[in-house]
PDB file of N, CA and C in Angstrom:
ATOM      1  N   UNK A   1       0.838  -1.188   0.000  1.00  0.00           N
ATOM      2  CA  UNK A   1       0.000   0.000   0.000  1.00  0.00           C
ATOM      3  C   UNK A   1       0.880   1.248   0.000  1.00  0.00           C
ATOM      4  N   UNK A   2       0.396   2.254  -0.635  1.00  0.00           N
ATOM      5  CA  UNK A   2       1.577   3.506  -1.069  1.00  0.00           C
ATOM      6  C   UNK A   2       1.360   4.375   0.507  1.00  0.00           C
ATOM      7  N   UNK A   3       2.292   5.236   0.502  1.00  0.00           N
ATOM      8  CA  UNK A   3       2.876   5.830   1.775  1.00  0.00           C
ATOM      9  C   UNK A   3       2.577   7.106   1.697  1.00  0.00           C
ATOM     10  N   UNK A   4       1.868   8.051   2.010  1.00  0.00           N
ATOM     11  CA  UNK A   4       1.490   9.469   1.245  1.00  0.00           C
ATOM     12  C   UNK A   4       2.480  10.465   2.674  1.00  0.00           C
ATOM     13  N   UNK A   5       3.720  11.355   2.499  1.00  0.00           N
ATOM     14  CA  UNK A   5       4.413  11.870   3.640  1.00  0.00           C
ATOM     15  C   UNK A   5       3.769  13.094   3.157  1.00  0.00           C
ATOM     16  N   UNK A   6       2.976  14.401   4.139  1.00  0.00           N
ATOM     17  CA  UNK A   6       3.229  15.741   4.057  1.00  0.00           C
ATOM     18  C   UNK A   6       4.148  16.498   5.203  1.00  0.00           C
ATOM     19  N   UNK A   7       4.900  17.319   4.201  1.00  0.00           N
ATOM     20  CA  UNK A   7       6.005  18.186   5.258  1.00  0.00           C
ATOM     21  C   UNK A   7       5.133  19.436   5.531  1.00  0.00           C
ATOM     22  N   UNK A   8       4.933  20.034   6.429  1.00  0.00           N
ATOM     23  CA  UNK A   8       4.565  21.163   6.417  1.00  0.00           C
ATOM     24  C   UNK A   8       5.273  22.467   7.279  1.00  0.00           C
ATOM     25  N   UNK A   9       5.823  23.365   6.802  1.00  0.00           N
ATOM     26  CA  UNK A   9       6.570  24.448   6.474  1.00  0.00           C
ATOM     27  C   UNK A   9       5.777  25.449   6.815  1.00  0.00           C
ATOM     28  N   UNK A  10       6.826  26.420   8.377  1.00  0.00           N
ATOM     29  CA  UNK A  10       5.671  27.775   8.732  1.00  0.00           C
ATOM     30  C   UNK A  10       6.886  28.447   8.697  1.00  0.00           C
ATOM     31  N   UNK A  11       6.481  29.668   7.897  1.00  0.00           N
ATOM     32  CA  UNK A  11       7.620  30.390   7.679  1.00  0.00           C
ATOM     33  C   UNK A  11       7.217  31.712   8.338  1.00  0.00           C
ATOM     34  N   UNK A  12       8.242  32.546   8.622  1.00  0.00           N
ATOM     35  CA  UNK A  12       8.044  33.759   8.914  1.00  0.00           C
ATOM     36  C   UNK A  12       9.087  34.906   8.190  1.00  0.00           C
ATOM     37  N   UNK A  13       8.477  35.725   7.362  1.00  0.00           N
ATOM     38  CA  UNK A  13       9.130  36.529   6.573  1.00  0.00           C
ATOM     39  C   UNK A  13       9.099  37.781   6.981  1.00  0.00           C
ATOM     40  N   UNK A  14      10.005  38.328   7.793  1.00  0.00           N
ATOM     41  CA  UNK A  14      10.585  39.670   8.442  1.00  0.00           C
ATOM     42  C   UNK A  14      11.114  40.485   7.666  1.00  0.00           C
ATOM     43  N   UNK A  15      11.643  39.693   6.706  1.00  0.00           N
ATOM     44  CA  UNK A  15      11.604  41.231   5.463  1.00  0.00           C
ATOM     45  C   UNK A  15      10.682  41.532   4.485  1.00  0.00           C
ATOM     46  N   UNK A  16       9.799  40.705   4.793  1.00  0.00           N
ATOM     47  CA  UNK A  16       8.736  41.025   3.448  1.00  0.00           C
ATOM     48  C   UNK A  16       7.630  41.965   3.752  1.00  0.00           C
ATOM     49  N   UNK A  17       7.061  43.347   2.824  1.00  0.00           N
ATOM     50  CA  UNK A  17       7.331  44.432   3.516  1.00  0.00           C
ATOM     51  C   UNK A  17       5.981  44.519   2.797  1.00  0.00           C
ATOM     52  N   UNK A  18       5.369  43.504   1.708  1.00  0.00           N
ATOM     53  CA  UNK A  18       3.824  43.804   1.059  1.00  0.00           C
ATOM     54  C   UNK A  18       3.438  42.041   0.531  1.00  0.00           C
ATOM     55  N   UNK A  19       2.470  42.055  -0.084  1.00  0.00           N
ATOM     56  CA  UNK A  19       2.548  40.494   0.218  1.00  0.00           C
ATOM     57  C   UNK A  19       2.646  40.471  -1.382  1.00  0.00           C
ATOM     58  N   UNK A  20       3.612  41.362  -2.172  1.00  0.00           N
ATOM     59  CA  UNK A  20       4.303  40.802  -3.578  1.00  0.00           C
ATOM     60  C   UNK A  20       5.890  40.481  -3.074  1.00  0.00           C
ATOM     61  N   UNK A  21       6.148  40.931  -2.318  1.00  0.00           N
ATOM     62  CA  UNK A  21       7.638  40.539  -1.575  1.00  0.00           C
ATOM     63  C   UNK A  21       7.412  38.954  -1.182  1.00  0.00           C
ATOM     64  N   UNK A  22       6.282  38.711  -0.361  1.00  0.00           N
ATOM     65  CA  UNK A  22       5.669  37.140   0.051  1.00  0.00           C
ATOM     66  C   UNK A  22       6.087  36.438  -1.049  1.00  0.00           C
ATOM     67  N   UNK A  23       5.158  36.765  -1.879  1.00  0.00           N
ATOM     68  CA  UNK A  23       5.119  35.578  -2.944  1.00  0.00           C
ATOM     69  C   UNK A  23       6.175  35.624  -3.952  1.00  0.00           C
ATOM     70  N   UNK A  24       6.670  36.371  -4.053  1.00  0.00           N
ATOM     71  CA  UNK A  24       8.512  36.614  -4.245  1.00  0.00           C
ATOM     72  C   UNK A  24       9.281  34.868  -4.042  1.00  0.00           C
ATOM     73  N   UNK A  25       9.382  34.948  -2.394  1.00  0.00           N
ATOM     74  CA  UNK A  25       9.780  33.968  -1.636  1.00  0.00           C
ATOM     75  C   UNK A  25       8.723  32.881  -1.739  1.00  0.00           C
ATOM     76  N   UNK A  26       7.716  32.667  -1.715  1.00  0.00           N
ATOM     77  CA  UNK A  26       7.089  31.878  -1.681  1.00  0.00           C
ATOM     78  C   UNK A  26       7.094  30.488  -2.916  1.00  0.00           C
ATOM     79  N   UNK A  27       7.170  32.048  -3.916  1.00  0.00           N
ATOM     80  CA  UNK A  27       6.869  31.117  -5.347  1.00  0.00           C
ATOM     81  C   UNK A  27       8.104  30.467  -5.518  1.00  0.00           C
ATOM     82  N   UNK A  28       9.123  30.983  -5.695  1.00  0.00           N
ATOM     83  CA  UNK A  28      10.660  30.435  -5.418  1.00  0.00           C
ATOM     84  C   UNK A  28      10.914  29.268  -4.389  1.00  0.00           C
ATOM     85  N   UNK A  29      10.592  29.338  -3.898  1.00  0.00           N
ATOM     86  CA  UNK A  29      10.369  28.417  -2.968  1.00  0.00           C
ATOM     87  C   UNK A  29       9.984  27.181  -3.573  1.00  0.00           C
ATOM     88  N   UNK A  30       8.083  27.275  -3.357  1.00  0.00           N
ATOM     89  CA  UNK A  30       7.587  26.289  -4.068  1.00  0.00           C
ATOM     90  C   UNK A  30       8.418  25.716  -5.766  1.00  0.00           C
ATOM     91  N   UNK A  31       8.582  26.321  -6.599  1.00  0.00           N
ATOM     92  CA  UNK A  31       9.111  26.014  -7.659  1.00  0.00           C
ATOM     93  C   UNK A  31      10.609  25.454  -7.781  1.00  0.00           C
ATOM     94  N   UNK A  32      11.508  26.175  -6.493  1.00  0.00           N
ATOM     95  CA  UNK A  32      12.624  24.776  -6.434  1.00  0.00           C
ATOM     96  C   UNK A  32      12.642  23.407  -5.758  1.00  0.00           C
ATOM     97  N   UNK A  33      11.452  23.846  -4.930  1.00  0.00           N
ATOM     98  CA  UNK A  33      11.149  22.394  -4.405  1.00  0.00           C
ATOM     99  C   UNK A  33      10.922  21.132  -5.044  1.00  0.00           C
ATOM    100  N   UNK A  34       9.602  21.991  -6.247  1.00  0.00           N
ATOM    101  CA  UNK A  34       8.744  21.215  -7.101  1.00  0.00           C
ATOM    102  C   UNK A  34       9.825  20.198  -8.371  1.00  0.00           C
ATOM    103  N   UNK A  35      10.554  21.514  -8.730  1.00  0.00           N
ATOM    104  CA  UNK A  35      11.800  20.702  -9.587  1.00  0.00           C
ATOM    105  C   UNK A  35      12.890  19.879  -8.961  1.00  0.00           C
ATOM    106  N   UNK A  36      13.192  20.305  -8.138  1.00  0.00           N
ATOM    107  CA  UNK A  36      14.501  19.474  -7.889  1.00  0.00           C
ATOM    108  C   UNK A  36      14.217  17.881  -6.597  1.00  0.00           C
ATOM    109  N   UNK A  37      13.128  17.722  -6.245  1.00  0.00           N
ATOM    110  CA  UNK A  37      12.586  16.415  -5.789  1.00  0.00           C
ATOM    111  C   UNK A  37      10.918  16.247  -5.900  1.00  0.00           C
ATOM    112  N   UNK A  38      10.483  16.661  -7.218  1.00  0.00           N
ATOM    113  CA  UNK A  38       9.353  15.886  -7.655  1.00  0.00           C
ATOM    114  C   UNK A  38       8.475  15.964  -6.570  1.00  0.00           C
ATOM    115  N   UNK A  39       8.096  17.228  -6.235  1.00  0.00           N
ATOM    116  CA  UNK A  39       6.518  16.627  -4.609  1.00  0.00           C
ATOM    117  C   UNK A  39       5.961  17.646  -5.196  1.00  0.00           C
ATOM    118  N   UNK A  40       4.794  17.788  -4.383  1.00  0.00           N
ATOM    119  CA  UNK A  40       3.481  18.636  -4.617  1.00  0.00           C
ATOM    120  C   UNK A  40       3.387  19.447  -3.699  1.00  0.00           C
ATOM    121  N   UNK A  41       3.661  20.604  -4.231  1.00  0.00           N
ATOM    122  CA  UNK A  41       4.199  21.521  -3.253  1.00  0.00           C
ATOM    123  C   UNK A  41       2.674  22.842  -3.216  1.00  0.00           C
ATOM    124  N   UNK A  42       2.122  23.341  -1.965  1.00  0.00           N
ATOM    125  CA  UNK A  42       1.562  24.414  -2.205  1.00  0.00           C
ATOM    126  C   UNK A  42       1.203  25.088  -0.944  1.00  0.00           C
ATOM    127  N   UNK A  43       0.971  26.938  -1.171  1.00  0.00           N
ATOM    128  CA  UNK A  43       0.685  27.297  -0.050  1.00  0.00           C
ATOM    129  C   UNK A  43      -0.277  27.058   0.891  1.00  0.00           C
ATOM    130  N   UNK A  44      -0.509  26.829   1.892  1.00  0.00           N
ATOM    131  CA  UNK A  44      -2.180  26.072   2.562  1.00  0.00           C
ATOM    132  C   UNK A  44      -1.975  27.132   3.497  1.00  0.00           C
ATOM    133  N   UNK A  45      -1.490  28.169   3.773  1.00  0.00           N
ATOM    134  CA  UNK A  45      -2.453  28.956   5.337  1.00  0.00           C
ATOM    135  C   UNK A  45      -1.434  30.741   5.000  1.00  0.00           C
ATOM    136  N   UNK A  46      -2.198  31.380   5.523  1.00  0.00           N
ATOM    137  CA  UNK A  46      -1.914  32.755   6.030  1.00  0.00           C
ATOM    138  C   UNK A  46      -1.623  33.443   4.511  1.00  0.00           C
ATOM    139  N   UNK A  47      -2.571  33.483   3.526  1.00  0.00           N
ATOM    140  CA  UNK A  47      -2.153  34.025   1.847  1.00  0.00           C
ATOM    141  C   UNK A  47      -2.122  35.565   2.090  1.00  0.00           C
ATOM    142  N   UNK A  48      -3.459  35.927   2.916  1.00  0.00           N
ATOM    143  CA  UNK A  48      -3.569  37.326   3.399  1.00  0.00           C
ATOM    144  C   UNK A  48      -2.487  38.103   4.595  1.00  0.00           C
ATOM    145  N   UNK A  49      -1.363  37.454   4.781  1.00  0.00           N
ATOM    146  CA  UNK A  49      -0.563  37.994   5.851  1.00  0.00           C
ATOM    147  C   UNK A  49       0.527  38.225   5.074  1.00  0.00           C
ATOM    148  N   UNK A  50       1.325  39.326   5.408  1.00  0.00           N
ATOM    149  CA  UNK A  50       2.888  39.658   4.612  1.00  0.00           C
ATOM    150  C   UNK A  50       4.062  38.736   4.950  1.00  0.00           C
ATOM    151  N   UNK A  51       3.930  38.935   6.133  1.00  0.00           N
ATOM    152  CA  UNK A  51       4.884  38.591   6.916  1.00  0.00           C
ATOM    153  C   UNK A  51       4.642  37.069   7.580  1.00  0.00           C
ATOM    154  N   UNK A  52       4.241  35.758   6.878  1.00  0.00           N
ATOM    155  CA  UNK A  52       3.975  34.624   7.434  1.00  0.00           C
ATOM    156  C   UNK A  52       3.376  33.821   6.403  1.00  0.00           C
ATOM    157  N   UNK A  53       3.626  32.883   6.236  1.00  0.00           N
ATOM    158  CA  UNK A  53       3.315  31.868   5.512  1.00  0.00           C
ATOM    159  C   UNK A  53       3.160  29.830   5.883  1.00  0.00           C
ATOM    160  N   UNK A  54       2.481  29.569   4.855  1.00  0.00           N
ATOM    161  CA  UNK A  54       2.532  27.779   5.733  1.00  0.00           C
ATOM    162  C   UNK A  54       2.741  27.416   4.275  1.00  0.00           C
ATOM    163  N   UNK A  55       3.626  26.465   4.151  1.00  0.00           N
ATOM    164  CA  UNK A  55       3.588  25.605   3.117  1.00  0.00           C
ATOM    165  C   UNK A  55       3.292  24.069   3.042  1.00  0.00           C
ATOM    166  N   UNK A  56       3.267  23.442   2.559  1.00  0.00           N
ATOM    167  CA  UNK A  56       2.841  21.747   2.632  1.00  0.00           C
ATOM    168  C   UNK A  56       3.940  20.999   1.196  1.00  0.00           C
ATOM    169  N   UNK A  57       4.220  20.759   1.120  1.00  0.00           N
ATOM    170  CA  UNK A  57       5.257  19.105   0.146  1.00  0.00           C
ATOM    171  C   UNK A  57       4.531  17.984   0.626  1.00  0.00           C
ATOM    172  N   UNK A  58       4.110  17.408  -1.011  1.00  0.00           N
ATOM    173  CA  UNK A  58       3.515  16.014  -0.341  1.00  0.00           C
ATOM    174  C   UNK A  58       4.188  14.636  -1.526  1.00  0.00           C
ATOM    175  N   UNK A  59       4.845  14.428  -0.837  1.00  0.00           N
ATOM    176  CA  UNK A  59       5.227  12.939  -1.693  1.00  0.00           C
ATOM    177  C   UNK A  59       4.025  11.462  -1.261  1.00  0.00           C
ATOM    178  N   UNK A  60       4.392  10.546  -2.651  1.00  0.00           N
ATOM    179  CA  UNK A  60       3.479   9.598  -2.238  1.00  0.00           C
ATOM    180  C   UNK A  60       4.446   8.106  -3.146  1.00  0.00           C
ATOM    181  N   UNK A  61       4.601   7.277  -2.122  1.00  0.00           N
ATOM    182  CA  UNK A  61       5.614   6.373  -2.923  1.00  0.00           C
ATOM    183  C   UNK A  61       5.149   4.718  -2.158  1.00  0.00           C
ATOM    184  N   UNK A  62       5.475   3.836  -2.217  1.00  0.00           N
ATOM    185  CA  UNK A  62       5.573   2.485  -1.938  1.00  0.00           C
ATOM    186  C   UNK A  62       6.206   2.349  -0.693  1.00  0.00           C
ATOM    187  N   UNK A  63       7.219   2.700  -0.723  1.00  0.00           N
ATOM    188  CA  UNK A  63       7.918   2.528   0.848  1.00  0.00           C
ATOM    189  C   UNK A  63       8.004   3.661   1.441  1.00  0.00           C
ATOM    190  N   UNK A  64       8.420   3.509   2.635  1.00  0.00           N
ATOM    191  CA  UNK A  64       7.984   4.410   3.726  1.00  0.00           C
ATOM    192  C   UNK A  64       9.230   5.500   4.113  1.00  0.00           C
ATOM    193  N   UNK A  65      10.369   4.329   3.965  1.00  0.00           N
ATOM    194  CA  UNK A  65      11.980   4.678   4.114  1.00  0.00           C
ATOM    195  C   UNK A  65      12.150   5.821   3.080  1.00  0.00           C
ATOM    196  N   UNK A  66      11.696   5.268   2.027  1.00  0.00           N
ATOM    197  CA  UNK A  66      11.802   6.694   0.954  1.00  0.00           C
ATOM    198  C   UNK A  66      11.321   7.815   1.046  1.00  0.00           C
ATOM    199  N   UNK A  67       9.814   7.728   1.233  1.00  0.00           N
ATOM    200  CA  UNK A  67       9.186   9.285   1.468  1.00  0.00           C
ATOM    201  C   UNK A  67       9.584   9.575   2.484  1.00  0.00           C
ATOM    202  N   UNK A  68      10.174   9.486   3.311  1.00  0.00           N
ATOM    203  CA  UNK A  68      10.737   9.535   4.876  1.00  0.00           C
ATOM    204  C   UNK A  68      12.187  10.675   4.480  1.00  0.00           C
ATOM    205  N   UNK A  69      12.575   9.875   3.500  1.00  0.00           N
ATOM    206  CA  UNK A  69      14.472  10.081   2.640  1.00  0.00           C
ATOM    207  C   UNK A  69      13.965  11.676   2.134  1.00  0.00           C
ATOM    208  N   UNK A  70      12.813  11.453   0.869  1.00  0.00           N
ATOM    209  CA  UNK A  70      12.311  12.675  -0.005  1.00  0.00           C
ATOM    210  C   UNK A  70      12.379  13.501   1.062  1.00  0.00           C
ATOM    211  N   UNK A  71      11.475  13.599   2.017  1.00  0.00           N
ATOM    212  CA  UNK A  71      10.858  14.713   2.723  1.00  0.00           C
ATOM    213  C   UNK A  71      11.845  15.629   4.076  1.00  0.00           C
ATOM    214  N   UNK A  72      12.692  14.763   4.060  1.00  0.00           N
ATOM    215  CA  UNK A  72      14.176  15.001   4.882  1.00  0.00           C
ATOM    216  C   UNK A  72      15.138  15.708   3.929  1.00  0.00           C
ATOM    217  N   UNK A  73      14.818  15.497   2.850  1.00  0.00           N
ATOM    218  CA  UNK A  73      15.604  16.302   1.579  1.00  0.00           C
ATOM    219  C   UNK A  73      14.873  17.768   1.499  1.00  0.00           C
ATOM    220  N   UNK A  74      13.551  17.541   1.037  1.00  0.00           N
ATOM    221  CA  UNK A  74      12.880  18.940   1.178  1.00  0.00           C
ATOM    222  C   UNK A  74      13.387  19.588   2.104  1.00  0.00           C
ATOM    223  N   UNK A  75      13.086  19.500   3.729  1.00  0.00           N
ATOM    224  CA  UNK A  75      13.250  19.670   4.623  1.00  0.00           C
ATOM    225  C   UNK A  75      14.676  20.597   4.932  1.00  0.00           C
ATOM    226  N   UNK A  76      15.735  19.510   4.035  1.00  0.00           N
ATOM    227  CA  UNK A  76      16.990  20.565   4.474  1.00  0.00           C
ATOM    228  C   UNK A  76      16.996  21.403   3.359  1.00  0.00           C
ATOM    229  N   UNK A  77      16.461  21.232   1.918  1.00  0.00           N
ATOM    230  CA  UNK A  77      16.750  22.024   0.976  1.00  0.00           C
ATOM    231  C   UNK A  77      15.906  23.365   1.522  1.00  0.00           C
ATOM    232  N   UNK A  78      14.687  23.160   2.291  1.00  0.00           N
ATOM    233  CA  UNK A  78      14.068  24.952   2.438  1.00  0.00           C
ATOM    234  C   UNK A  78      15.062  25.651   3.601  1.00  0.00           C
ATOM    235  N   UNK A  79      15.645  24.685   4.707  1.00  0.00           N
ATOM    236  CA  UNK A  79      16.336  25.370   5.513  1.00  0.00           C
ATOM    237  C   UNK A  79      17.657  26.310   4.889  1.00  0.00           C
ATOM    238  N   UNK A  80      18.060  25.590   3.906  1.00  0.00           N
ATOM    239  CA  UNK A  80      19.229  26.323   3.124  1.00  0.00           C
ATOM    240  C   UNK A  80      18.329  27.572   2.501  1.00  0.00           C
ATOM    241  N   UNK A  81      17.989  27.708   1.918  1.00  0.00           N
ATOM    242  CA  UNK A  81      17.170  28.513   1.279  1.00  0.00           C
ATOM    243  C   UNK A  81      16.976  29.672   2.208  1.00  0.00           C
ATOM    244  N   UNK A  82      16.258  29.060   2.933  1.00  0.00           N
ATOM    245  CA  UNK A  82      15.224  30.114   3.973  1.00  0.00           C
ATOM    246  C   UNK A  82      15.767  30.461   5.101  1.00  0.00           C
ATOM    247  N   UNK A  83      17.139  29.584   5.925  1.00  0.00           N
ATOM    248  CA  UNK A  83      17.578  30.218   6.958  1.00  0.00           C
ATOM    249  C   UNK A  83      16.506  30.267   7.970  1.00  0.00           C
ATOM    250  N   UNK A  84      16.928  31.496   8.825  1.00  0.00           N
ATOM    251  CA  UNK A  84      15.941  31.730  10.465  1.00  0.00           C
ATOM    252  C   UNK A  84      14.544  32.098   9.985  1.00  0.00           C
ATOM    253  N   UNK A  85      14.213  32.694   8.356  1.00  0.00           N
ATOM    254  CA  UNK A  85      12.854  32.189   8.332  1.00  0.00           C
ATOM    255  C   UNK A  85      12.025  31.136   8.516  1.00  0.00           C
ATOM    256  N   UNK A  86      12.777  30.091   8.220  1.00  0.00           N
ATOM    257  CA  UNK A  86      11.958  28.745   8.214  1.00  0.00           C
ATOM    258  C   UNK A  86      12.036  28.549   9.909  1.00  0.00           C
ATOM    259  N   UNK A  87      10.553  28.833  10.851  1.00  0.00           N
ATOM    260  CA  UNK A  87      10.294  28.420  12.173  1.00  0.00           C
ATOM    261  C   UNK A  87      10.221  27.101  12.425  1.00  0.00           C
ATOM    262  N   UNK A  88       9.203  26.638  11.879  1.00  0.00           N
ATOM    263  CA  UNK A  88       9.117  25.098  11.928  1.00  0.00           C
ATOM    264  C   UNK A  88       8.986  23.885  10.882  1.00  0.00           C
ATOM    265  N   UNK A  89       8.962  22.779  10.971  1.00  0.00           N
ATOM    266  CA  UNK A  89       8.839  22.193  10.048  1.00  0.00           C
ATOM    267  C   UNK A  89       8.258  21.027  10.919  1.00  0.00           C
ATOM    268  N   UNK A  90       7.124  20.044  10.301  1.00  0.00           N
ATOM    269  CA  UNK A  90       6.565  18.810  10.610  1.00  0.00           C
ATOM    270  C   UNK A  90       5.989  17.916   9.611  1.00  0.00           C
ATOM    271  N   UNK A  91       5.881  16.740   9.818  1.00  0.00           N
ATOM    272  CA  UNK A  91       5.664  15.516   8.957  1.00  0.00           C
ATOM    273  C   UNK A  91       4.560  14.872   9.021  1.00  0.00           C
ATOM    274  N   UNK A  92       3.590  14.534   8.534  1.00  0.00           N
ATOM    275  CA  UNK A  92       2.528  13.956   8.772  1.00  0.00           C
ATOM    276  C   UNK A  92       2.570  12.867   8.042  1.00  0.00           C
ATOM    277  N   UNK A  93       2.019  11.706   8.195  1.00  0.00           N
ATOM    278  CA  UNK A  93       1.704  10.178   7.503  1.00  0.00           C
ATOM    279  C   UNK A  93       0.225   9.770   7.227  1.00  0.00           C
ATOM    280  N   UNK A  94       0.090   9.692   5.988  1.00  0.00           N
ATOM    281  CA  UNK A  94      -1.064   8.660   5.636  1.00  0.00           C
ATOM    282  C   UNK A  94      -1.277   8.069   5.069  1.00  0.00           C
ATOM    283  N   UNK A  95      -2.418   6.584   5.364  1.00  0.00           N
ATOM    284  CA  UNK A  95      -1.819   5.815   4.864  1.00  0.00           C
ATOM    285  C   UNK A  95      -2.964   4.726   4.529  1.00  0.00           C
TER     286      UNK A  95
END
């Protein structure tokens, strides 16, 4: 049975000063994610706030070890990216 992992990503953007600065970062974001490990990446919370954002990555694969691997990849690729913006990050399973 396939393994569905979502990462979900709360960011906080202290320099973003209108919410075209947001989606600046946002879209960049989402779009290196999307290319460089294949997940389904999109914004899910706070569209109307400047300064804050939630994102979600969702892989869906056969084994568990893998989407586990993918989403640990995401995971460090937004921290590089995003630095002390990126507050938190969490994993959800379903299955």
């Amino acid at each position: 049975m396939a393994v569905i992992g979502v990462l979900t990503l709360e960011l906080r953007l202290e320099d973003s000063h209108s919410l075209k600065d947001k989606r600046h970062v946002v879209q960049s974001l989402k779009e290196r994610l999307r290319h460089k490990f294949n997940v389904a990446v999109a914004e899910i919370d706070y569209q109307d706030l400047w300064q804050r954002a939630a994102v979600a990555a969702v892989t869906v694969s056969p084994d568990h070890a893998h989407a586990a691997g993918v989403l640990q990849s995401v995971e460090d690729e937004a921290a590089a990216l995003l630095g002390a913006e990126l507050v938190e990050a969490t994993v959800e399973w379903l299955s």
